[in-house]
PDB file of N, CA and C in Angstrom:
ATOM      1  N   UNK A   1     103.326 131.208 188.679  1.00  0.00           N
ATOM      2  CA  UNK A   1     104.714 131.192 188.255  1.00  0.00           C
ATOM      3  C   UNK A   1     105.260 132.624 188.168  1.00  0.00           C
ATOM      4  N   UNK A   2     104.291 133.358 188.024  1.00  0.00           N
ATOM      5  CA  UNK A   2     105.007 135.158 187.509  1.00  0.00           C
ATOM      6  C   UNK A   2     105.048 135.750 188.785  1.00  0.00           C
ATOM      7  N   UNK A   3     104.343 134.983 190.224  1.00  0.00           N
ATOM      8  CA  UNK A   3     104.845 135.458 191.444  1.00  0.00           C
ATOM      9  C   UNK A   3     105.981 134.955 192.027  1.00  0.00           C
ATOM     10  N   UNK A   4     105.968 133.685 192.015  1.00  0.00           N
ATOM     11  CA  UNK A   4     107.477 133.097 191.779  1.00  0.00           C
ATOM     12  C   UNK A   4     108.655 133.706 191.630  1.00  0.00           C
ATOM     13  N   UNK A   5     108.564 133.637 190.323  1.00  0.00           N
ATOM     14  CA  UNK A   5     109.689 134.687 189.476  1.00  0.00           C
ATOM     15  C   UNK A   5     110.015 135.978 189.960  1.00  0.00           C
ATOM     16  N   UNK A   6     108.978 136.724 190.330  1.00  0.00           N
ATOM     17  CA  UNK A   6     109.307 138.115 190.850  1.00  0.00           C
ATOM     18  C   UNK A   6     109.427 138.177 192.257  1.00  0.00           C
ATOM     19  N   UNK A   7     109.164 137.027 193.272  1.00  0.00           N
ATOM     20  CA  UNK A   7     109.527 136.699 194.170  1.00  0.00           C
ATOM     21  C   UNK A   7     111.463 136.907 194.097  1.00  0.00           C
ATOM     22  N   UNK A   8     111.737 135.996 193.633  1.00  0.00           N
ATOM     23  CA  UNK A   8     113.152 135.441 193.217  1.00  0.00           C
ATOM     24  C   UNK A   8     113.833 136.407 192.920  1.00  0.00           C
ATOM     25  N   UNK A   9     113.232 137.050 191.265  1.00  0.00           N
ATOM     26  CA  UNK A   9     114.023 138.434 190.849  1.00  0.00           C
ATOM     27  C   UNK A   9     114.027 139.405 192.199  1.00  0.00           C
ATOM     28  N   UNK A  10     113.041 139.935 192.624  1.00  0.00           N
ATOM     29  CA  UNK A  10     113.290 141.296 193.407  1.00  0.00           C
ATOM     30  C   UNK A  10     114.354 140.405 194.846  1.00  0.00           C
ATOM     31  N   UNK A  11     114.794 139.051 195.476  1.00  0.00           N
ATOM     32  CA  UNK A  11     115.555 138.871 196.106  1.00  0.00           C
ATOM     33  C   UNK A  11     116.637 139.117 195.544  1.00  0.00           C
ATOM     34  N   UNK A  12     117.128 138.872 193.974  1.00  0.00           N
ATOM     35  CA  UNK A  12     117.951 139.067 194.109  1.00  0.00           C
ATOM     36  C   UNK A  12     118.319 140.866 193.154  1.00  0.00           C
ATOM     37  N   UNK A  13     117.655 141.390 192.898  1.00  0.00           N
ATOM     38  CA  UNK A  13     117.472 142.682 192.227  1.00  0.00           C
ATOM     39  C   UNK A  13     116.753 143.761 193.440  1.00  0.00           C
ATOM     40  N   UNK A  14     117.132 143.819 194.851  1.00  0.00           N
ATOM     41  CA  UNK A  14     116.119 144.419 195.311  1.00  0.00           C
ATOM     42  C   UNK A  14     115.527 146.000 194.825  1.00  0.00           C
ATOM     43  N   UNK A  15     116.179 147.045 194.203  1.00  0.00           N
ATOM     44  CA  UNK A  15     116.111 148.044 193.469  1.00  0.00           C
ATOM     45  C   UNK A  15     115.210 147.936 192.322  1.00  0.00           C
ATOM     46  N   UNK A  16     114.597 146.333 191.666  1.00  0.00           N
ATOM     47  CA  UNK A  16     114.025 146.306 190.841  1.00  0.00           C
ATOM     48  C   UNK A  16     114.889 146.526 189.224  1.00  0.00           C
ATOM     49  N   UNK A  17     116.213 146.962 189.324  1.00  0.00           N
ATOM     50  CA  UNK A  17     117.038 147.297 188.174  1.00  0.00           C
ATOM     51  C   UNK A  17     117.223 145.926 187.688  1.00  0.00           C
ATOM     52  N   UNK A  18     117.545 145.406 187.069  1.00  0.00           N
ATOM     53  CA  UNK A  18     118.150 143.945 186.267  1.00  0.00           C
ATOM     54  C   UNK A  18     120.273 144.704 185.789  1.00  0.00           C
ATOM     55  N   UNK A  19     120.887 143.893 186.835  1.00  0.00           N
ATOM     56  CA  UNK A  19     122.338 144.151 186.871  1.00  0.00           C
ATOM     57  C   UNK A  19     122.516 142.846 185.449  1.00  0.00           C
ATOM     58  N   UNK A  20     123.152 144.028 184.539  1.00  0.00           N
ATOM     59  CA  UNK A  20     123.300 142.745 183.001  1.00  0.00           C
ATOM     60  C   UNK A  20     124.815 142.250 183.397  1.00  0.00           C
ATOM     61  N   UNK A  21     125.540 143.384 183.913  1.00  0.00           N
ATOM     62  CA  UNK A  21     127.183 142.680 184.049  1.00  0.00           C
ATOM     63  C   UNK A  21     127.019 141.440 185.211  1.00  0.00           C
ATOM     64  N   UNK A  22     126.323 141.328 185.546  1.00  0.00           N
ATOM     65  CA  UNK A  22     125.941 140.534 186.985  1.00  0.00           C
ATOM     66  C   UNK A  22     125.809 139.324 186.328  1.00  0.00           C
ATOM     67  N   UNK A  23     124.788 139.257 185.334  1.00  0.00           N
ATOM     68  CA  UNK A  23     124.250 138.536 184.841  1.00  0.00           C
ATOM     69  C   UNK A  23     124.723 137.698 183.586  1.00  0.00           C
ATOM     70  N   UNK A  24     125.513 138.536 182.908  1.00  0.00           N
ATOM     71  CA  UNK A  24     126.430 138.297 181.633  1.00  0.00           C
ATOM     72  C   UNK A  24     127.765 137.505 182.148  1.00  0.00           C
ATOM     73  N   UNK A  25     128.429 137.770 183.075  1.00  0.00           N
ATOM     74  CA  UNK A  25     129.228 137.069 184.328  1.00  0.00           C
ATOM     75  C   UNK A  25     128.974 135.983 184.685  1.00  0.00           C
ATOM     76  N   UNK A  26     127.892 135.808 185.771  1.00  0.00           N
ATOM     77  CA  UNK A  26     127.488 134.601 185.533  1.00  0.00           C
ATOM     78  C   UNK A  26     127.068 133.573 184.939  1.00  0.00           C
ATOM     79  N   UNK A  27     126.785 133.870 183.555  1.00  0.00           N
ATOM     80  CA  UNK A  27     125.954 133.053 182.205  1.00  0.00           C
ATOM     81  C   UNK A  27     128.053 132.849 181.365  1.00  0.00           C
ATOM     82  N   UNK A  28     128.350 133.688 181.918  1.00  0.00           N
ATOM     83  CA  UNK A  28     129.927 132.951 181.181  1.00  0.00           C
ATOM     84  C   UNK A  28     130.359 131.909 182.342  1.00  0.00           C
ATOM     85  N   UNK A  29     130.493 132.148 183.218  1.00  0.00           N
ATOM     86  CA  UNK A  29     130.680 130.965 184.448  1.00  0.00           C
ATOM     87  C   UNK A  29     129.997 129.578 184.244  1.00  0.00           C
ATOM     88  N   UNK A  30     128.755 130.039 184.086  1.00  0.00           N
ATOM     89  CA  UNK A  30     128.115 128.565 183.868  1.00  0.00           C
ATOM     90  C   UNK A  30     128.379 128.269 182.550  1.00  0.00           C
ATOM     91  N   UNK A  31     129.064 129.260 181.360  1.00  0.00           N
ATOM     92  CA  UNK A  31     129.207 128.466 179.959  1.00  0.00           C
ATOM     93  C   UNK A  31     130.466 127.638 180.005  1.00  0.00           C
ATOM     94  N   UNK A  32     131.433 127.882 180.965  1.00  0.00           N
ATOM     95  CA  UNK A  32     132.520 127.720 181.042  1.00  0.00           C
ATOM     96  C   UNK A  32     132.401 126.334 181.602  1.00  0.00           C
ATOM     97  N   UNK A  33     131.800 126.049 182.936  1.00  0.00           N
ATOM     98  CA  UNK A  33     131.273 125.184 183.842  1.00  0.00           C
ATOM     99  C   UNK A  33     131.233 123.929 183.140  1.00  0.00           C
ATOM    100  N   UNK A  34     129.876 124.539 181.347  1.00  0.00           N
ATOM    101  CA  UNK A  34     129.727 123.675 181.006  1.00  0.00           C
ATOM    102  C   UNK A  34     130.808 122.951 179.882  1.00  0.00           C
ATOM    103  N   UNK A  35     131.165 123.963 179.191  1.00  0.00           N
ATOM    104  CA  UNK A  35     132.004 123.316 178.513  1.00  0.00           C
ATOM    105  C   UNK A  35     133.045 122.021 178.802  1.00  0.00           C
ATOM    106  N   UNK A  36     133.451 122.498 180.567  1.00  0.00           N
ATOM    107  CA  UNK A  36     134.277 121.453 181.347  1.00  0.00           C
ATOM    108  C   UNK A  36     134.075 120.378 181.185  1.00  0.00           C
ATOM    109  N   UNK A  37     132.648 120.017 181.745  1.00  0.00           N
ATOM    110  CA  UNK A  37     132.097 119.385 181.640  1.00  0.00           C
ATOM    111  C   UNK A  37     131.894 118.370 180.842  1.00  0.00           C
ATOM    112  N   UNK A  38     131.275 119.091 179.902  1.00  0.00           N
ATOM    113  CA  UNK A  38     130.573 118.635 178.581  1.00  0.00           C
ATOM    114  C   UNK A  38     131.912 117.811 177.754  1.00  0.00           C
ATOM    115  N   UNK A  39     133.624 118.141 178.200  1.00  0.00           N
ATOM    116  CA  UNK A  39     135.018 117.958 177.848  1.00  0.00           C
ATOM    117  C   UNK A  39     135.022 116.497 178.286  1.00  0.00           C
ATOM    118  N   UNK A  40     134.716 116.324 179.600  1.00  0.00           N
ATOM    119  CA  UNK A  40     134.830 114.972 180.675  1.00  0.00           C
ATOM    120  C   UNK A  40     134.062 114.105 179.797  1.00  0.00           C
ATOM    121  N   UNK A  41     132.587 114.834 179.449  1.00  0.00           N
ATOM    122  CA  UNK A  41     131.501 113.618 179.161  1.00  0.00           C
ATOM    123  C   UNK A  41     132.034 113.244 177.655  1.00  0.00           C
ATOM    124  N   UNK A  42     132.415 113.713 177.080  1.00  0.00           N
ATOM    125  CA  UNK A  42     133.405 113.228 175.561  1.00  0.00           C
ATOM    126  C   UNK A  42     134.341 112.251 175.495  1.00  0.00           C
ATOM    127  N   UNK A  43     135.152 112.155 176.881  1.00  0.00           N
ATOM    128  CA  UNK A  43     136.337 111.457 177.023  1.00  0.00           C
ATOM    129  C   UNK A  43     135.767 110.404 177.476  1.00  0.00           C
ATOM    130  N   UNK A  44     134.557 110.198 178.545  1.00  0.00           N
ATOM    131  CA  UNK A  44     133.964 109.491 179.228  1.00  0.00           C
ATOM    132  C   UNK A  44     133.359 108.690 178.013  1.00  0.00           C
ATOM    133  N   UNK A  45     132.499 109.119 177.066  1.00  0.00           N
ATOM    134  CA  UNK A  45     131.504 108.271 176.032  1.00  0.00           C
ATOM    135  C   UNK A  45     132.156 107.639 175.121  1.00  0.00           C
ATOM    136  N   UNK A  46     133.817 108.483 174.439  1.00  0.00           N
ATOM    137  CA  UNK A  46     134.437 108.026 173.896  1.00  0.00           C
ATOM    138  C   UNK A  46     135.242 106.371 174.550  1.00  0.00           C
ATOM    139  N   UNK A  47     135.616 106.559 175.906  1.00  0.00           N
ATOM    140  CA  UNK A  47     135.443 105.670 176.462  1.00  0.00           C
ATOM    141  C   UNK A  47     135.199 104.351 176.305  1.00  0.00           C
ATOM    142  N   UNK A  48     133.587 104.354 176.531  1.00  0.00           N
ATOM    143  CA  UNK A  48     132.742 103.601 176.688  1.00  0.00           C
ATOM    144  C   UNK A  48     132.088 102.951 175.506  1.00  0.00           C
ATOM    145  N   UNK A  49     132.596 103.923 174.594  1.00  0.00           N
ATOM    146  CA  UNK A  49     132.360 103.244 173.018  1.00  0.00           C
ATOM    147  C   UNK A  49     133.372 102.264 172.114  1.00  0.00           C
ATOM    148  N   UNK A  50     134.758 102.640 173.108  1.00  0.00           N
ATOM    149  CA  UNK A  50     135.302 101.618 173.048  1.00  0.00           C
ATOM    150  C   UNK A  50     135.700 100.104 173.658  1.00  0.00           C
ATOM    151  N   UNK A  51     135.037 100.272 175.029  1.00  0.00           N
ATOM    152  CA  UNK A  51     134.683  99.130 175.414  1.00  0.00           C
ATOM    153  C   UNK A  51     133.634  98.807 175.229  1.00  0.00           C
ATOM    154  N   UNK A  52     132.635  99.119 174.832  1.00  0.00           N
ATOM    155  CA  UNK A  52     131.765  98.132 174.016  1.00  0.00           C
ATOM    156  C   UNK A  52     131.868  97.280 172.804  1.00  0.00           C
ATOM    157  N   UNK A  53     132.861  98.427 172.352  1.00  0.00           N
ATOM    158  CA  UNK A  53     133.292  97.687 171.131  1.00  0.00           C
ATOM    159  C   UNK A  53     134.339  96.423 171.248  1.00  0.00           C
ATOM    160  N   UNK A  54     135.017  96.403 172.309  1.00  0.00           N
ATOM    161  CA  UNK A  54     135.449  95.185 172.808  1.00  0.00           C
ATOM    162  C   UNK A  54     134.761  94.135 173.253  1.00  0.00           C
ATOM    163  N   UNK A  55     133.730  94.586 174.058  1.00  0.00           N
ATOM    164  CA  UNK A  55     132.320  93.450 174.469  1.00  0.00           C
ATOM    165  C   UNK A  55     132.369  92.982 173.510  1.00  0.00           C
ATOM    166  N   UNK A  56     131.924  93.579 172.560  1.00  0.00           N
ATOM    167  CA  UNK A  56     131.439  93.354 171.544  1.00  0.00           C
ATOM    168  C   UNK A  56     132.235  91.894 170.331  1.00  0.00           C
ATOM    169  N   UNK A  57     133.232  92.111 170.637  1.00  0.00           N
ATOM    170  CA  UNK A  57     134.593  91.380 169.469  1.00  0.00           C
ATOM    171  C   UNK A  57     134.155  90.188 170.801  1.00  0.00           C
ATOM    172  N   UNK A  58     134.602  90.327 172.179  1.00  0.00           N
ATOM    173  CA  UNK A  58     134.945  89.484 173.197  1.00  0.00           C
ATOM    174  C   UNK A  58     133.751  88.337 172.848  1.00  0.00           C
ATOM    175  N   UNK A  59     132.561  89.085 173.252  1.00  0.00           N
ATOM    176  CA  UNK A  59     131.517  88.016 172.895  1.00  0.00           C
ATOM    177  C   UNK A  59     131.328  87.425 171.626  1.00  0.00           C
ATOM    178  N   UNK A  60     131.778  87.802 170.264  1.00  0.00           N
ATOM    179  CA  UNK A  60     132.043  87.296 169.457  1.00  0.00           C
ATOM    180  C   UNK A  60     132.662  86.056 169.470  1.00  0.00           C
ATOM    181  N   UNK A  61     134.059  86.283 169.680  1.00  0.00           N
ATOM    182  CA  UNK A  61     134.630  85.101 169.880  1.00  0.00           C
ATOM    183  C   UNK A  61     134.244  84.101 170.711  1.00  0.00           C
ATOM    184  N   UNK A  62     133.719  84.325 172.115  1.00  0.00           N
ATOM    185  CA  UNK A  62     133.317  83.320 172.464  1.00  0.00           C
ATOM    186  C   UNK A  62     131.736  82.901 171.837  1.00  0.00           C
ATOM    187  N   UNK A  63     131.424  83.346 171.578  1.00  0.00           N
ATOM    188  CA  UNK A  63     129.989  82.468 170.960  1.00  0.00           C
ATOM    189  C   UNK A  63     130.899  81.425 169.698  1.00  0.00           C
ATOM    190  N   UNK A  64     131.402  82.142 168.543  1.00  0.00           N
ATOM    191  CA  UNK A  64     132.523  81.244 168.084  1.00  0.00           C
ATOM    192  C   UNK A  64     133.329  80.008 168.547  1.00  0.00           C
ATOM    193  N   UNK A  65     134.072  80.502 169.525  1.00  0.00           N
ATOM    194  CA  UNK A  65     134.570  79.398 170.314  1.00  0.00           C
ATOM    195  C   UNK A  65     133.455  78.012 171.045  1.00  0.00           C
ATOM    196  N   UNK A  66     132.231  78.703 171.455  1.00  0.00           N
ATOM    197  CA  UNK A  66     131.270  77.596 171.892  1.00  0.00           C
ATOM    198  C   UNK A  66     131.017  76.695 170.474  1.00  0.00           C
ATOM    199  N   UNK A  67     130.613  77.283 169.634  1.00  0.00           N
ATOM    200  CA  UNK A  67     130.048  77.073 168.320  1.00  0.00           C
ATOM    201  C   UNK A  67     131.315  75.886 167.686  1.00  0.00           C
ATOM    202  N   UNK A  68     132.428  76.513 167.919  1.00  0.00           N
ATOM    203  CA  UNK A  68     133.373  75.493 167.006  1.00  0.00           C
ATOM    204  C   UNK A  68     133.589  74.204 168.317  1.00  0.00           C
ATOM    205  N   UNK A  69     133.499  74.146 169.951  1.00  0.00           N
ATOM    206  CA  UNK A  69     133.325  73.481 170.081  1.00  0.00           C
ATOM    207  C   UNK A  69     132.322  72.484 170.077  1.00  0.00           C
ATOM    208  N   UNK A  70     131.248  73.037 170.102  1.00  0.00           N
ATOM    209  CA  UNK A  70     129.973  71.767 169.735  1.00  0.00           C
ATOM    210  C   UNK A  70     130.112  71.723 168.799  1.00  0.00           C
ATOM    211  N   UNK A  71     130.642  72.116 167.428  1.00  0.00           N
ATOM    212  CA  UNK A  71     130.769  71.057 166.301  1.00  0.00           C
ATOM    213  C   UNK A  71     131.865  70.195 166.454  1.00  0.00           C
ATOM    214  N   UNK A  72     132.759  70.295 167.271  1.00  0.00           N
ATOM    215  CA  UNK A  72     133.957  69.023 167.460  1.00  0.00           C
ATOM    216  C   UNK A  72     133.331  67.925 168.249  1.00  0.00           C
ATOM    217  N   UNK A  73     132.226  68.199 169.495  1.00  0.00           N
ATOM    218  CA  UNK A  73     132.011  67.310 170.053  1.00  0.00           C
ATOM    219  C   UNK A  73     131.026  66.358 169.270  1.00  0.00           C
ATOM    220  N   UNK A  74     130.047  67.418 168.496  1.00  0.00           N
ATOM    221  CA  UNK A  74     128.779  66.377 167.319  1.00  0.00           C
ATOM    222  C   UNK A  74     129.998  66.248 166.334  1.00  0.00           C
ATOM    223  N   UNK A  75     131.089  66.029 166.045  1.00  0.00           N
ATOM    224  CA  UNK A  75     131.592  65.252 164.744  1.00  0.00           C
ATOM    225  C   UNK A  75     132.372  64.012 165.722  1.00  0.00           C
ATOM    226  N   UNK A  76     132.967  64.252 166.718  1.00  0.00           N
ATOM    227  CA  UNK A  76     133.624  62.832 167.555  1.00  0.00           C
ATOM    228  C   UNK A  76     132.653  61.568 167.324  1.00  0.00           C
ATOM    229  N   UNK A  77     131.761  61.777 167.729  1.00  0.00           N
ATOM    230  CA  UNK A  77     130.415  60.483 167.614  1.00  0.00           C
ATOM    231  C   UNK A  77     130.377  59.779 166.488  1.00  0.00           C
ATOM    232  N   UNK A  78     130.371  60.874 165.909  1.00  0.00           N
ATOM    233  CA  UNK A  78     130.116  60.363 164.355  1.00  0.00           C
ATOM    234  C   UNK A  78     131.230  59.714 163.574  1.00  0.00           C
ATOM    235  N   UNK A  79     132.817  59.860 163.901  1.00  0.00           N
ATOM    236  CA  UNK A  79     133.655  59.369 163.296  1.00  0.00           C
ATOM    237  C   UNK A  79     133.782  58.202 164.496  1.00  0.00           C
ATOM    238  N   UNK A  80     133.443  57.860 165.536  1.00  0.00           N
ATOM    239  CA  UNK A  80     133.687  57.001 166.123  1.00  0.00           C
ATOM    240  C   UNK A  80     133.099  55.674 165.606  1.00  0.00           C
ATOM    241  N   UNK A  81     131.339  56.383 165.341  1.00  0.00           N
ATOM    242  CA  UNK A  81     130.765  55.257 164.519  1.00  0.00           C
ATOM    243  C   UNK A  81     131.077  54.659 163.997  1.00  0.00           C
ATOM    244  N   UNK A  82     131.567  55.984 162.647  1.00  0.00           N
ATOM    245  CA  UNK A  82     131.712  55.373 160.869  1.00  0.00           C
ATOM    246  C   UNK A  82     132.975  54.430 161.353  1.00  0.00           C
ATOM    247  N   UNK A  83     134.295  54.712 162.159  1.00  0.00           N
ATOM    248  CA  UNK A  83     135.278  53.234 162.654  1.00  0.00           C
ATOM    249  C   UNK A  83     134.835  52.104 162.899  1.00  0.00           C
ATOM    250  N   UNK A  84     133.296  52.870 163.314  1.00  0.00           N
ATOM    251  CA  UNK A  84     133.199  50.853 164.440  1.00  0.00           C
ATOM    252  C   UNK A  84     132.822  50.567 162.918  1.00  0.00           C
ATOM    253  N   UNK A  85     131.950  51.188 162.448  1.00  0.00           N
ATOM    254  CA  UNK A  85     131.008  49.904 160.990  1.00  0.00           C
ATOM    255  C   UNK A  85     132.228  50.244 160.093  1.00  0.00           C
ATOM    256  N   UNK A  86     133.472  50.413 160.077  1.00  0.00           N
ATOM    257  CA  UNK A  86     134.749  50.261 159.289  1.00  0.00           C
ATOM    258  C   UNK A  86     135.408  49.085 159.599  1.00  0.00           C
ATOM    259  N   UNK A  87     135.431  48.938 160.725  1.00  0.00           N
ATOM    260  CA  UNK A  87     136.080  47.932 161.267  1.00  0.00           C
ATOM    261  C   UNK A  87     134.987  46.485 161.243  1.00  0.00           C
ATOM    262  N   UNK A  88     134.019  46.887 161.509  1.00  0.00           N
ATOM    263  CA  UNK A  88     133.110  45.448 160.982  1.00  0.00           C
ATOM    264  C   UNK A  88     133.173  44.668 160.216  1.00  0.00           C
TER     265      UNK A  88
END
């Protein structure tokens, strides 16, 4: 790895000097880069936290809605019965 590295450094340092304005420059570029970034992925998660949170209500209700209909369909039977042995 430390031939690597000094592979890399002396391509791009060929003098062997380490350029800091070079370097301080570019480390603001990429802070900047990221911040952009990092701006999008906020708007993006914020997003997505609110449609889940809609999933979330959506599937609610319908499990609800299933739920209140199978109890209408198991109570029909049953009042149909209790008529017939009313009417008996």
């Amino acid at each position: 790895q430390f031939y690597a590295a000094r592979r890399k450094l002396t391509g791009e340092f060929p003098d062997g000097k380490v350029d800091m304005k070079k370097l301080s420059d570019e480390y603001d570029e990429l802070e900047q880069a990221h911040n952009t970034t990092y701006g999008e992925f906020k708007t993006v998660r914020d997003d997505l936290h609110r449609l889940w949170k809609v999933k979330s209500c959506v599937d609610t209700a319908a499990r609800f809605n299933e739920r209140t209909e199978e109890q209408k369909l198991q109570n029909r039977p049953q009042t149909r019965q209790k008529k017939e042995e009313l009417s008996r």
